[in-house]
Protein backbone atom coordinates (compact mmCIF):
# COMPACT_ATOMS: atom_id res chain seq x y z
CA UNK A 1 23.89 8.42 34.32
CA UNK A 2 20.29 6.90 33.50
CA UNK A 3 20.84 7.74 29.39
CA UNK A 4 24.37 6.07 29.66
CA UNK A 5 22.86 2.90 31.23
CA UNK A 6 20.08 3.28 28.55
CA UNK A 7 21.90 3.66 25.38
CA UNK A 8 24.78 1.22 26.15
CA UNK A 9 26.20 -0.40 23.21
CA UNK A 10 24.82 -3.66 24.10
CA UNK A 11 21.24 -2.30 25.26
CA UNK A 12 21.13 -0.64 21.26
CA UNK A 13 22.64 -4.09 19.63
CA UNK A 14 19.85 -6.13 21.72
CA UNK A 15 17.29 -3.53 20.73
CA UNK A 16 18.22 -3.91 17.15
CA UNK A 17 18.11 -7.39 17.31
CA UNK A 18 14.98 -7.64 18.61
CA UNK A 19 13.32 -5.93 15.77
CA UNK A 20 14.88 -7.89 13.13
CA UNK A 21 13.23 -10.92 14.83
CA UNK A 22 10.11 -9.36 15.55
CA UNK A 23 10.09 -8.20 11.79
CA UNK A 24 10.78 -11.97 10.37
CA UNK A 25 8.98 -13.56 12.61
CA UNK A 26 6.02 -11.58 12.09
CA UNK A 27 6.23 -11.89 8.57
CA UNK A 28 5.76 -15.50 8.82
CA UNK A 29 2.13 -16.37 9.15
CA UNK A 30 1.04 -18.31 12.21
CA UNK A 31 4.01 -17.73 14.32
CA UNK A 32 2.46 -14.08 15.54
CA UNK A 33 4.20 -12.02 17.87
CA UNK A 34 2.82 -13.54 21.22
CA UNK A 35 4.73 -16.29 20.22
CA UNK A 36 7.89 -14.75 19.26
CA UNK A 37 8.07 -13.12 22.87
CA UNK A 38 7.38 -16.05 24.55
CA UNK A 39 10.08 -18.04 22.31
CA UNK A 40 12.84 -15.86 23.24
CA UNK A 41 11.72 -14.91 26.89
CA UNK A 42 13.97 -17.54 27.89
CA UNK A 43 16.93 -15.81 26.77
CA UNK A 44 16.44 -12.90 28.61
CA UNK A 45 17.30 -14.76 32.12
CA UNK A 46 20.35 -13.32 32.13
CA UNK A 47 19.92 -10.53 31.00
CA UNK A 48 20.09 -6.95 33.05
CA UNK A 49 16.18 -5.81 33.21
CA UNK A 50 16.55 -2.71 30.55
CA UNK A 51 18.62 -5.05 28.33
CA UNK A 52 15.76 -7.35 28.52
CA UNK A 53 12.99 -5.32 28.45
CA UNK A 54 14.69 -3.74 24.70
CA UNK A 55 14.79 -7.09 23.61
CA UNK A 56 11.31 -7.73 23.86
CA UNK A 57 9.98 -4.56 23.28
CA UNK A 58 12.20 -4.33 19.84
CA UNK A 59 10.65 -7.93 19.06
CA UNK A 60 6.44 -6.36 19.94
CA UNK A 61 7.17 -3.46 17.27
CA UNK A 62 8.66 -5.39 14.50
CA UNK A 63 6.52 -7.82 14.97
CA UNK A 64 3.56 -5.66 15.00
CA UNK A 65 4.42 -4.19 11.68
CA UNK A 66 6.20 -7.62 10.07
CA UNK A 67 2.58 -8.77 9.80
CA UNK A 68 1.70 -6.37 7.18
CA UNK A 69 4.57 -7.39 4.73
CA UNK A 70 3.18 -10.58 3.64
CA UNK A 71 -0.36 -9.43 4.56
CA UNK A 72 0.37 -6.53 1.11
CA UNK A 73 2.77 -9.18 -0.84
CA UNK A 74 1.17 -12.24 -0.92
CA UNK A 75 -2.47 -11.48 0.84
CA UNK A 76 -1.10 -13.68 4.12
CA UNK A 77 -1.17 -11.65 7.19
CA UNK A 78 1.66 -12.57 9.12
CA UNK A 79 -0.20 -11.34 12.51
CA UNK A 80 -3.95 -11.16 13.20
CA UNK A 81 -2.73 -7.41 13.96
CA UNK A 82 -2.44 -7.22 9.98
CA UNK A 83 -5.49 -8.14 8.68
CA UNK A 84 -7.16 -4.99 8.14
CA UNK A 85 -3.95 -4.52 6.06
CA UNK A 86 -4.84 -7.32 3.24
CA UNK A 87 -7.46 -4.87 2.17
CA UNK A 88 -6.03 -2.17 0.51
CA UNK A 89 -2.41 -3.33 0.60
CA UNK A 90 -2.58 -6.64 -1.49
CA UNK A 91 -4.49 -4.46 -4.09
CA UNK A 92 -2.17 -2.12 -4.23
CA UNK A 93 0.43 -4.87 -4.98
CA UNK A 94 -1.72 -6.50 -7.63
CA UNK A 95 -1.55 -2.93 -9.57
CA UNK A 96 2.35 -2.74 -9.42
CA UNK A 97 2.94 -0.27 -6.14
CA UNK A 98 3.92 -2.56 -3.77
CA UNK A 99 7.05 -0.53 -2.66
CA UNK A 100 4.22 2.63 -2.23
CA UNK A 101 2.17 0.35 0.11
CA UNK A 102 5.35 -1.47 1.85
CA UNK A 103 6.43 2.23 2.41
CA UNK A 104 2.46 3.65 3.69
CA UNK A 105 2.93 0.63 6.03
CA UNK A 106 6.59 1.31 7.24
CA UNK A 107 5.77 4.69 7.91
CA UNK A 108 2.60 4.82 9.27
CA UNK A 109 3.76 2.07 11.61
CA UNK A 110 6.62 4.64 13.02
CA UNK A 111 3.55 7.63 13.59
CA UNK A 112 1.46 5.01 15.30
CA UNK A 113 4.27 3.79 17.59
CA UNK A 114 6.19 6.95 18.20
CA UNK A 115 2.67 8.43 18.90
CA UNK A 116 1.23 5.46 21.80
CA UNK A 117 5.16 6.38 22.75
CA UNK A 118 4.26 9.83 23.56
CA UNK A 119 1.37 8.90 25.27
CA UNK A 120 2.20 6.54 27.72
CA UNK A 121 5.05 8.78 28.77
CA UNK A 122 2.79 11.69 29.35
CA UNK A 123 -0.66 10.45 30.32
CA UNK A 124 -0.35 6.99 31.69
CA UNK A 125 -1.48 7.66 35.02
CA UNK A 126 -4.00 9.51 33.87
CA UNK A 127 -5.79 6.97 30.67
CA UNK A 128 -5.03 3.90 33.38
CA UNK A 129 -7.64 5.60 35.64
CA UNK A 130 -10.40 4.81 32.50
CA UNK A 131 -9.74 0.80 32.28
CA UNK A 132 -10.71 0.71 35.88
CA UNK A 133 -13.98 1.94 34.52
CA UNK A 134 -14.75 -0.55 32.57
CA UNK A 135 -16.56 -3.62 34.07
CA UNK A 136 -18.40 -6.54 32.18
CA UNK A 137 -20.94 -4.55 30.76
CA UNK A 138 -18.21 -1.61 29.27
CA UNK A 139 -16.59 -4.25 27.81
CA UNK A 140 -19.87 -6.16 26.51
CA UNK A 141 -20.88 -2.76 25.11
CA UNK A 142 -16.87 -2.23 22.91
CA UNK A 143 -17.38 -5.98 21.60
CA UNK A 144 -20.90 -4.56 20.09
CA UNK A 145 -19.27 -1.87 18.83
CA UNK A 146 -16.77 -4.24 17.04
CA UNK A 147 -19.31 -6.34 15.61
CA UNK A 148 -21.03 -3.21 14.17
CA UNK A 149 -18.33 -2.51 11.67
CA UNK A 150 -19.84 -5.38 9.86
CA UNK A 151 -21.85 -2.72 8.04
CA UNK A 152 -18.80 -0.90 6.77
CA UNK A 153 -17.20 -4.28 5.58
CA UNK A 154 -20.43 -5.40 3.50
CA UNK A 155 -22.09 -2.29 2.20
CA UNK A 156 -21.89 -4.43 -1.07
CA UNK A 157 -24.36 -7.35 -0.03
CA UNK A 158 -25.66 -6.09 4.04
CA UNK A 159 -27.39 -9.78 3.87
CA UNK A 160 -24.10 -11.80 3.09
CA UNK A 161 -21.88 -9.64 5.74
CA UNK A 162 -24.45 -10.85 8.46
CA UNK A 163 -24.30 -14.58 7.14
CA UNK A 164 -20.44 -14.15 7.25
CA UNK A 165 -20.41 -13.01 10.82
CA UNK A 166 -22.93 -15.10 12.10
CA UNK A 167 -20.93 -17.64 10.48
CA UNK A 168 -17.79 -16.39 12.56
CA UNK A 169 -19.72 -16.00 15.66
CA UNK A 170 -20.83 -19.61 15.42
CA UNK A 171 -17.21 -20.67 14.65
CA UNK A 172 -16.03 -19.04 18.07
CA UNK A 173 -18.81 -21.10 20.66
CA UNK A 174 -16.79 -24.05 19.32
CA UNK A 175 -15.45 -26.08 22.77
CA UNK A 176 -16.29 -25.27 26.26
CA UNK A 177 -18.77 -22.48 27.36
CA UNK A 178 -16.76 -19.34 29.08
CA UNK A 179 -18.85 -19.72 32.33
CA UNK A 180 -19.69 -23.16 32.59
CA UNK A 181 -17.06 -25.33 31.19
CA UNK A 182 -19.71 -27.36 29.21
CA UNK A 183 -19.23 -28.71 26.03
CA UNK A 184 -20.43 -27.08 22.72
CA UNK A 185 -20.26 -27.81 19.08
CA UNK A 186 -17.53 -30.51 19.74
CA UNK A 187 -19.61 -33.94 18.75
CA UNK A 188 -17.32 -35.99 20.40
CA UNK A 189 -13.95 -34.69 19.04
CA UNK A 190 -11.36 -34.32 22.10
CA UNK A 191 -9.60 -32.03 19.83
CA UNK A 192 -12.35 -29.74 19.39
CA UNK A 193 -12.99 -29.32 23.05
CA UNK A 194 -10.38 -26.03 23.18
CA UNK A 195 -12.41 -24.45 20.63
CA UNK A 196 -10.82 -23.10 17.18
CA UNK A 197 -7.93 -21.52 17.74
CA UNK A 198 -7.46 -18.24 16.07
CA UNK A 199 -4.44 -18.36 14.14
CA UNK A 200 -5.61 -21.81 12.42
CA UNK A 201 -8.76 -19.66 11.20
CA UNK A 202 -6.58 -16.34 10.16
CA UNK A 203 -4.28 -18.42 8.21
CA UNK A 204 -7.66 -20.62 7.08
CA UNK A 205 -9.49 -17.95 5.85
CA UNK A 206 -6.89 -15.84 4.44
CA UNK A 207 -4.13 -17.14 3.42
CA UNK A 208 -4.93 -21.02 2.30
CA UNK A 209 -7.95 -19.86 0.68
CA UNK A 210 -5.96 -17.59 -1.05
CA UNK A 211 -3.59 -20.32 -2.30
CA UNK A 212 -6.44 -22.42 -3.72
CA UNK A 213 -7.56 -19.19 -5.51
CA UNK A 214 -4.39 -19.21 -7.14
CA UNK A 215 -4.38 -23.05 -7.86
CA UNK A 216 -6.27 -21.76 -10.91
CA UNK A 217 -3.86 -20.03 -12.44
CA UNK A 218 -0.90 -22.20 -10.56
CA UNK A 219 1.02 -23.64 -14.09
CA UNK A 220 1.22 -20.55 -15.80
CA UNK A 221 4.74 -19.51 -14.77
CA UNK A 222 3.60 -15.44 -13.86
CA UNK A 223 3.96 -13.31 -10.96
CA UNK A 224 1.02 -13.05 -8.62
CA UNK A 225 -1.67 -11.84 -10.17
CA UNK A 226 0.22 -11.28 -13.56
CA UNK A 227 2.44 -8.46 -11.82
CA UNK A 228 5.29 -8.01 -14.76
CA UNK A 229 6.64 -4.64 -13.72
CA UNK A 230 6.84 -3.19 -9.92
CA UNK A 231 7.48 0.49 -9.36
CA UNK A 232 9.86 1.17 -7.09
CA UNK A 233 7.91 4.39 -6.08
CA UNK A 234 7.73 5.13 -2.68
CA UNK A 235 4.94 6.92 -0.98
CA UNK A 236 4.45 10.29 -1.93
CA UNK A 237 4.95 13.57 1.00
CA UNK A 238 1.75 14.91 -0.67
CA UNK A 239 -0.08 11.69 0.32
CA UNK A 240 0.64 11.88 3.91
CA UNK A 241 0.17 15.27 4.43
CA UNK A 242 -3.31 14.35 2.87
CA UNK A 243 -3.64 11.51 5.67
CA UNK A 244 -3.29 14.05 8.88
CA UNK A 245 -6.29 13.44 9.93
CA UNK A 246 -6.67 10.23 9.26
CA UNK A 247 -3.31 9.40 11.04
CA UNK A 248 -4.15 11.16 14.43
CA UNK A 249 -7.96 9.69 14.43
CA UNK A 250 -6.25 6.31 14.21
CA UNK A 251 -3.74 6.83 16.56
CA UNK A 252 -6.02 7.47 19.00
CA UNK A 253 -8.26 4.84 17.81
CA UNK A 254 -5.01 2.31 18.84
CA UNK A 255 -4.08 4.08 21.89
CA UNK A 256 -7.37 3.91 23.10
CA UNK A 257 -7.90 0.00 22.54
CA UNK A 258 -4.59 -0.76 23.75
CA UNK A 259 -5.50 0.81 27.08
CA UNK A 260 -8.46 -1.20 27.41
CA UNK A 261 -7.29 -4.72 28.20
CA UNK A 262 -8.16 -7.85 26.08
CA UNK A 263 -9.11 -6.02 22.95
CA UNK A 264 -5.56 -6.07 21.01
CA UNK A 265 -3.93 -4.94 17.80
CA UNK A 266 -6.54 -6.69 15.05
CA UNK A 267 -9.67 -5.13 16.95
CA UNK A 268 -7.66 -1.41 16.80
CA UNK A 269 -7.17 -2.30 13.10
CA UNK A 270 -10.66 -2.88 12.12
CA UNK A 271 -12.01 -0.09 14.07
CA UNK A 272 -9.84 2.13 12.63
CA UNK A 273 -9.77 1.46 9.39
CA UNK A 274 -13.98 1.34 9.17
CA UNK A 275 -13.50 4.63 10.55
CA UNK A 276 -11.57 6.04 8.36
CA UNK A 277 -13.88 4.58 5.30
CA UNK A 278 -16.87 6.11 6.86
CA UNK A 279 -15.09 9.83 6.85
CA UNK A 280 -13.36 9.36 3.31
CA UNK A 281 -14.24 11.43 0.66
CA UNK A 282 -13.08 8.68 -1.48
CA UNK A 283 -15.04 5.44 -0.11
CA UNK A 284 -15.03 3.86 -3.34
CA UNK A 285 -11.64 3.09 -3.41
CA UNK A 286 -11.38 1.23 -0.28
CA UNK A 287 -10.93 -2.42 -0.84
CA UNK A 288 -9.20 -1.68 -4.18
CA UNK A 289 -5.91 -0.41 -3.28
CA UNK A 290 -6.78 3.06 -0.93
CA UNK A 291 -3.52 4.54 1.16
CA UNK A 292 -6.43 5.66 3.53
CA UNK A 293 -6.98 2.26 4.56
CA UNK A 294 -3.30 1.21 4.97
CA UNK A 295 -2.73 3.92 7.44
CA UNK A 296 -5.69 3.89 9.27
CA UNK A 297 -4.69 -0.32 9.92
CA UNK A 298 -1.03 0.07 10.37
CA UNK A 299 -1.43 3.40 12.13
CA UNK A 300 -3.82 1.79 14.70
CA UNK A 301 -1.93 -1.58 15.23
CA UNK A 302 0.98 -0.05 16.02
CA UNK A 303 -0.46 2.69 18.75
CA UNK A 304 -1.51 -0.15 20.52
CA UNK A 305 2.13 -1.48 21.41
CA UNK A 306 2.26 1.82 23.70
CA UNK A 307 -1.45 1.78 24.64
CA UNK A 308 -1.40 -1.90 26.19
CA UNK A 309 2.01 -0.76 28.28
CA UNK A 310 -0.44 1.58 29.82
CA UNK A 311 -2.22 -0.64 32.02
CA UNK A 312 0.81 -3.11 32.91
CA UNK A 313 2.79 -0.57 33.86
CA UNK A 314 0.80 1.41 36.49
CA UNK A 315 -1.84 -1.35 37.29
CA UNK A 316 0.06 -4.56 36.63
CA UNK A 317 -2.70 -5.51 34.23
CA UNK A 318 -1.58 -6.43 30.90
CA UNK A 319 -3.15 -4.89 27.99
CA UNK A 320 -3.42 -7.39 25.34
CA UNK A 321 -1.49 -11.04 25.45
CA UNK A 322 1.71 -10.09 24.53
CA UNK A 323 1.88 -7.35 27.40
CA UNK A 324 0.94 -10.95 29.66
CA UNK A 325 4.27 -12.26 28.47
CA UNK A 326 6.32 -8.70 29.61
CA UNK A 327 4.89 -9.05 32.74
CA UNK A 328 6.31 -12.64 33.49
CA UNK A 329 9.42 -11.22 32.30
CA UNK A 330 8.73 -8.33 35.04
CA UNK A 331 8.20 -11.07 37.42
CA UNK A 332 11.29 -12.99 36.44
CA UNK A 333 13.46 -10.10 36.78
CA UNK A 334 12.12 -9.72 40.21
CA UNK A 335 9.61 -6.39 39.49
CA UNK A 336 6.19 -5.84 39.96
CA UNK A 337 4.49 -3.24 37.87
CA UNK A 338 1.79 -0.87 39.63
CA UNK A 339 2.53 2.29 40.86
CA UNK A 340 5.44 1.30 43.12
CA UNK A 341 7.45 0.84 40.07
CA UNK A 342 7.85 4.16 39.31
CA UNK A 343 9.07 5.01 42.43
CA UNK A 344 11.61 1.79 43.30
CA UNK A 345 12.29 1.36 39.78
CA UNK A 346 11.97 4.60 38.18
CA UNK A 347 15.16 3.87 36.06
CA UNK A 348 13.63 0.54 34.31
CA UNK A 349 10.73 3.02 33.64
CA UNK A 350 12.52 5.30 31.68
CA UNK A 351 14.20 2.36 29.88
CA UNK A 352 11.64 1.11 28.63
CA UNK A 353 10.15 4.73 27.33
CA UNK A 354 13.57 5.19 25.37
CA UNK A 355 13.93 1.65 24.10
CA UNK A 356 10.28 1.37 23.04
CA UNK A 357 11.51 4.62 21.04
CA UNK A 358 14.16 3.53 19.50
CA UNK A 359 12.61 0.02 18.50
CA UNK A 360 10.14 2.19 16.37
CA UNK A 361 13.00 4.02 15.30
CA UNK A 362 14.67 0.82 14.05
CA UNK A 363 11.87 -0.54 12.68
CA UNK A 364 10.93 2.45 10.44
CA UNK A 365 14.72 2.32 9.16
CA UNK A 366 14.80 -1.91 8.74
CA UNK A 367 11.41 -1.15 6.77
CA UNK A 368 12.75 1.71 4.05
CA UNK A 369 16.08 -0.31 3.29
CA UNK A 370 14.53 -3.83 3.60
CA UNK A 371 11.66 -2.37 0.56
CA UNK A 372 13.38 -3.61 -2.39
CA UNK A 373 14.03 -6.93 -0.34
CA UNK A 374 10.48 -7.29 0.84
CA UNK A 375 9.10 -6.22 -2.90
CA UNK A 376 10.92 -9.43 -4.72
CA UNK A 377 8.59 -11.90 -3.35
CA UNK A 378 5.77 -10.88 -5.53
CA UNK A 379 8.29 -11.53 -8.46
CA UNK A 380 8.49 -15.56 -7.83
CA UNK A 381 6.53 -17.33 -9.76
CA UNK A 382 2.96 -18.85 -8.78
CA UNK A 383 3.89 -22.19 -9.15
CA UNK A 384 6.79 -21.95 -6.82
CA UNK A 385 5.09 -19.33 -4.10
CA UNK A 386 2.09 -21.12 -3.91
CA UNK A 387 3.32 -24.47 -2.70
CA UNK A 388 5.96 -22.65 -0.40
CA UNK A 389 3.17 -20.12 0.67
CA UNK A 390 0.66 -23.21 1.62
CA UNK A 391 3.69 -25.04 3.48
CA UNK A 392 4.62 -22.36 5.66
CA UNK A 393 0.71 -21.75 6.39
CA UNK A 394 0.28 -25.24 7.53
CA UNK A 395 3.40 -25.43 9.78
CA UNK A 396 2.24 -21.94 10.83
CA UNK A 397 -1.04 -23.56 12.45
CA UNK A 398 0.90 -26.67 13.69
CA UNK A 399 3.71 -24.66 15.53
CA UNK A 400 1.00 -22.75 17.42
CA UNK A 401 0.55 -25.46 20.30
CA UNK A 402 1.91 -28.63 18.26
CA UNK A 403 -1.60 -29.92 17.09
CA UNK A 404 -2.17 -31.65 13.68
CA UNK A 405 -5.87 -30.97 14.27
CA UNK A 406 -5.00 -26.94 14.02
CA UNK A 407 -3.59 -27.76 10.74
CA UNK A 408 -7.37 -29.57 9.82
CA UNK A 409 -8.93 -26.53 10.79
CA UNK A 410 -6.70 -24.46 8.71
CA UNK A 411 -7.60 -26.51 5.61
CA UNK A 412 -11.08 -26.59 5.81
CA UNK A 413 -11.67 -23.18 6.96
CA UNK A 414 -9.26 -22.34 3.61
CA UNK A 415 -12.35 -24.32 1.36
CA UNK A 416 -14.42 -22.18 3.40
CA UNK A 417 -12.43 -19.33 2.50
CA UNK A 418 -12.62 -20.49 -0.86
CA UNK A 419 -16.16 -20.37 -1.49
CA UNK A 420 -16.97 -17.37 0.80
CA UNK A 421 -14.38 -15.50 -2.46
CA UNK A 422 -16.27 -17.49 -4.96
CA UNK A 423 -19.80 -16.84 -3.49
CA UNK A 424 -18.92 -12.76 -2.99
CA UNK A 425 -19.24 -13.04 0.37
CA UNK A 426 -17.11 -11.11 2.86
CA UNK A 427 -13.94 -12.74 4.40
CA UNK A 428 -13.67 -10.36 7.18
CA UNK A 429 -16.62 -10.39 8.55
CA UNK A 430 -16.07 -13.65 9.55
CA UNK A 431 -12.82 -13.20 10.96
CA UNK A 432 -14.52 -10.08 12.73
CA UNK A 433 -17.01 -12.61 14.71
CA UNK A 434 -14.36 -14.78 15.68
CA UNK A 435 -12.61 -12.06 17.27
CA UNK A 436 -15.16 -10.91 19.27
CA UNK A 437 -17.63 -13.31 20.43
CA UNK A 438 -15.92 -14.29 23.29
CA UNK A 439 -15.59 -10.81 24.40
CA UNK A 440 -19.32 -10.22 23.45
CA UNK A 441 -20.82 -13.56 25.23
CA UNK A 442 -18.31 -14.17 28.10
CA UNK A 443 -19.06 -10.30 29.59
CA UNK A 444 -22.53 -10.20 28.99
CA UNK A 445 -23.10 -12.88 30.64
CA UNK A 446 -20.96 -11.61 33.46
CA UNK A 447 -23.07 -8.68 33.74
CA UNK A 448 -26.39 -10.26 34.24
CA UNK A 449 -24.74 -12.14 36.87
CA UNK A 450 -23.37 -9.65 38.86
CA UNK A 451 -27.24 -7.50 37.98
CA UNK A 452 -29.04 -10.86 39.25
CA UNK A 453 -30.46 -10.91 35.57
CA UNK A 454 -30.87 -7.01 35.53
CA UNK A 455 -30.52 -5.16 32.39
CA UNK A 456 -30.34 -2.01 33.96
CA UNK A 457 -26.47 -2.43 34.46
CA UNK A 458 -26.40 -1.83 30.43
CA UNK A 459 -27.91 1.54 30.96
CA UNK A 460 -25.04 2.53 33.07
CA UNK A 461 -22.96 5.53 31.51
CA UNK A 462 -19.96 4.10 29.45
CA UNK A 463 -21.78 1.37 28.58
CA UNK A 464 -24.88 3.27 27.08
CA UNK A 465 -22.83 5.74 25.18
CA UNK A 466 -21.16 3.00 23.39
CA UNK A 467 -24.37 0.58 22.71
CA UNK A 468 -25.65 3.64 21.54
CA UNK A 469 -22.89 4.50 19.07
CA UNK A 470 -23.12 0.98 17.92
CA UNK A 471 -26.60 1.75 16.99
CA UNK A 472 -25.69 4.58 14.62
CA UNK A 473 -22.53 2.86 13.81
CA UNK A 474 -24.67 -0.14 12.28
CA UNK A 475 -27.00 2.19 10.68
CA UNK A 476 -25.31 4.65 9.46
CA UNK A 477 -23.87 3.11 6.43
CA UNK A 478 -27.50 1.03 5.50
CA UNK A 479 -29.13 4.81 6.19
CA UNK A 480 -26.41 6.26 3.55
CA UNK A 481 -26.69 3.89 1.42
CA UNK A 482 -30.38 4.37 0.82
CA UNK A 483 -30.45 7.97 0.79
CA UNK A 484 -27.96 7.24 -2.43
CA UNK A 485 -30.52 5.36 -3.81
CA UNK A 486 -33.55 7.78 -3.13
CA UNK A 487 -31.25 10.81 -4.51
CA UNK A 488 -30.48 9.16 -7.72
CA UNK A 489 -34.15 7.41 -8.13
CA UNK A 490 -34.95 11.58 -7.71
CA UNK A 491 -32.70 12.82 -9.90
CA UNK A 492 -33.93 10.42 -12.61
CA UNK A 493 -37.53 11.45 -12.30
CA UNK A 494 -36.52 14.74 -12.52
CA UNK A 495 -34.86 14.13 -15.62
């Protein structure tokens, strides 16, 4: 009776539905996925809970994985969950396989979210027990770890990957202190007391400074980046079966930070995808067009959807923003997630595990026929992308809470952008800092208070293992690096 209910004719229409919308609205920078759910909660007022629940879900994968189809066309991530994608993907683009990386991304998304699938049906009693392990200092000692892939992401110029995240780290204390409510950074400017808001600087730093990169080349009537012929070569079977390792480290990479609440898609990315740069064989070829890195983002950002269910589900605690907007949908239609759920409502449980499913299913399928559809943007011509690229950034930063001052930020942050590109100096890193410092500053300042200025509370278990993995983490690439160097300064005195 349950399977009936489940895969009605309407429930699999809604479901559908709410991919395609997650998909185009998550192609479209600044209006991220968060924002897509909480558009269209409305509509689900009247809707029976497991028709409702399919319509968001369907609308947290597509949007999840719409991100990465502008992030590979035309270097934009739609969704911060995408940004690790702009590495390898818009390269791959630029040399003529952007149907091969649409594809990577399509189907790497489906392994990632069938896989967090898997696991929160199996294990999610079980991994929910480990967030209530983490306290302030746990999570003071994961935002560390984040901030050590900086390493990975500047092996070319250490120095100017530390500027860049300083410089992002700086960016973030902008508007009132976490603990205290006092005013930082703001000189006077009402507008700056909320701080810089995160999608102004993703579509700053990536995609506007992207379009005055282009601005150079904007009146010769060519393709992006002089792209005359695209192959309409999908990925290759040999190519994933290559990947197998790298798609199960990743996927647990995503489950992982999906369980742990207020980390989110773009941290799982980054993670991931420094990860699987420190274990390729091929390390060379990251940043200039690698599948390795395109599964190891989209793999990871897509585990999460399943990961950050987790928590909500047995514990009521969300696992990343757009899990907070389920749960006032759980609220609306008169449930409470926790434990008791499972028991009153065991029905809406299993709803969601087959409509989460079948979402990923869609969304695979929407992203193998959509390819040639997807592929033709890279065909219009600069001068007519550009301007309709640079448009849809700036109402991207305005629609995120209606300020004119978020589309400011976006513009000066893109000149920042700009001459980070012109200067060499890392993008991401930046981006990175952002991302974390309020994680980083907010909990470790929690944990003094709750040591009374202690720093033995960093020495506890969980936390210690992962400051000291940071440690190596940071190291380890400066360390390799070196030893390079020493091997080769060897070698030639041999010689």
């Amino acid at each position: 009776m349950d399977i009936a209910n489940i895969f009605s004719l309407t429930n699999i229409v809604i479901n559908f539905f709410g991919v395609v919308i997650g998909i185009i609205f998550g192609a479209i920078p600044g209006i991220n996925t968060t924002m897509t759910v909480a558009l269209f909660l409305p509509f689900t007022f009247g809707m029976a809970p497991i028709t409702a629940f399919g319509f968001l879900l369907g609308m947290y994968v597509g949007g999840t994985y719409g991100g990465s189809i502008t992030a590979i066309l035309i270097k934009t991530p739609g969704t911060p969950a995408a940004v690790a994608t702009v590495f390898d993907g818009y390269p791959m683009a630029q040399q003529g396989r952007a149907a091969e990386a649409l594809s990577i991304a399509g189907i790497a998304s489906f392994i990632g979210g069938i896989f967090s699938c898997a696991i929160l049906i199996i294990l999610a009693p079980r991994l929910a027990r480990v967030a209530l392990l983490f306290g302030p200092a746990e999570y003071f000692a994961v935002g560390v770890f984040g901030l050590s892939i900086v390493a990975s992401l500047s092996t070319d110029n250490f120095i100017k990957g530390i500027i860049a995240a300083g410089f992002g780290l700086l960016i973030a204390t902008v508007g009132m202190d976490p603990i205290t409510g006092a005013l930082r950074l703001t000189f006077g400017n009402r507008s700056m007391m909320g701080g810089v808001e995160f999608v102004s600087a993703l579509i700053g730093l990536f995609a506007i400074s992207e379009v005055f990169c282009k601005l150079e080349t904007i009146f010769k009537d060519k393709a992006i980046e002089n792209i005359a012929s695209v192959s309409s070569r999908m990925v290759s079977l040999k190519t994933l079966k290559e990947n197998t390792v790298n798609f199960i480290r990743s996927c647990f990479i995503g489950v992982t930070v999906g369980i742990i609440p207020a980390t989110g898609a773009a941290t799982a990315a980054l993670i991931s995808y420094n990860e699987a740069k420190r274990a390729s064989k091929n390390k060379e070829l990251f940043g200039n067009g690698s599948a390795e890195g395109i599964i190891a983002a989209e793999t990871a950002n897509n585990a999460v959807t399943g990961g950050a269910l987790v928590p909500l589900l047995t514990l009521g605690i969300p696992g990343d923003v757009i899990t907070a907007v389920i749960l006032g949908a759980f609220l609306i239609q008169g449930l409470s997630p926790g434990p008791n759920l499972f028991v009153q409502h065991g029905h809406v449980v299993r709803g969601i595990y087959a409509l989460l499913i079948l979402s990923n299913i869609f969304m695979l399928a929407i992203a193998i026929v959509g390819l040639r559809v997807f592929e033709k943007v890279i065909k219009i011509p600069t001068n007519i992308l550009m301007p309709l690229v640079l448009v849809v950034c700036l109402t991207g930063a305005y629609v995120t809470n209606l300020s004119y001052f978020n589309m400011k930020v976006a513009l000066v942050l893109g000149v920042i952008g700009y001459i980070f590109n012109k200067a060499k100096f890392p993008v991401a890193p930046v981006l990175l800092g952002i991302i974390l410092e309020p994680i980083v500053e907010s909990n470790f300042r929690r944990a003094l208070t709750i040591s009374h200025g202690s720093y033995d509370i960093f020495l506890r278990p969980i936390c210690f293992v992962f400051l000291l993995i940071s440690l190596l983490a940071f190291l380890f690439p400066i360390i390799t690096k070196q030893y390079g160097k020493y091997k080769k300064r060897k070698a030639g005195q041999a010689a």
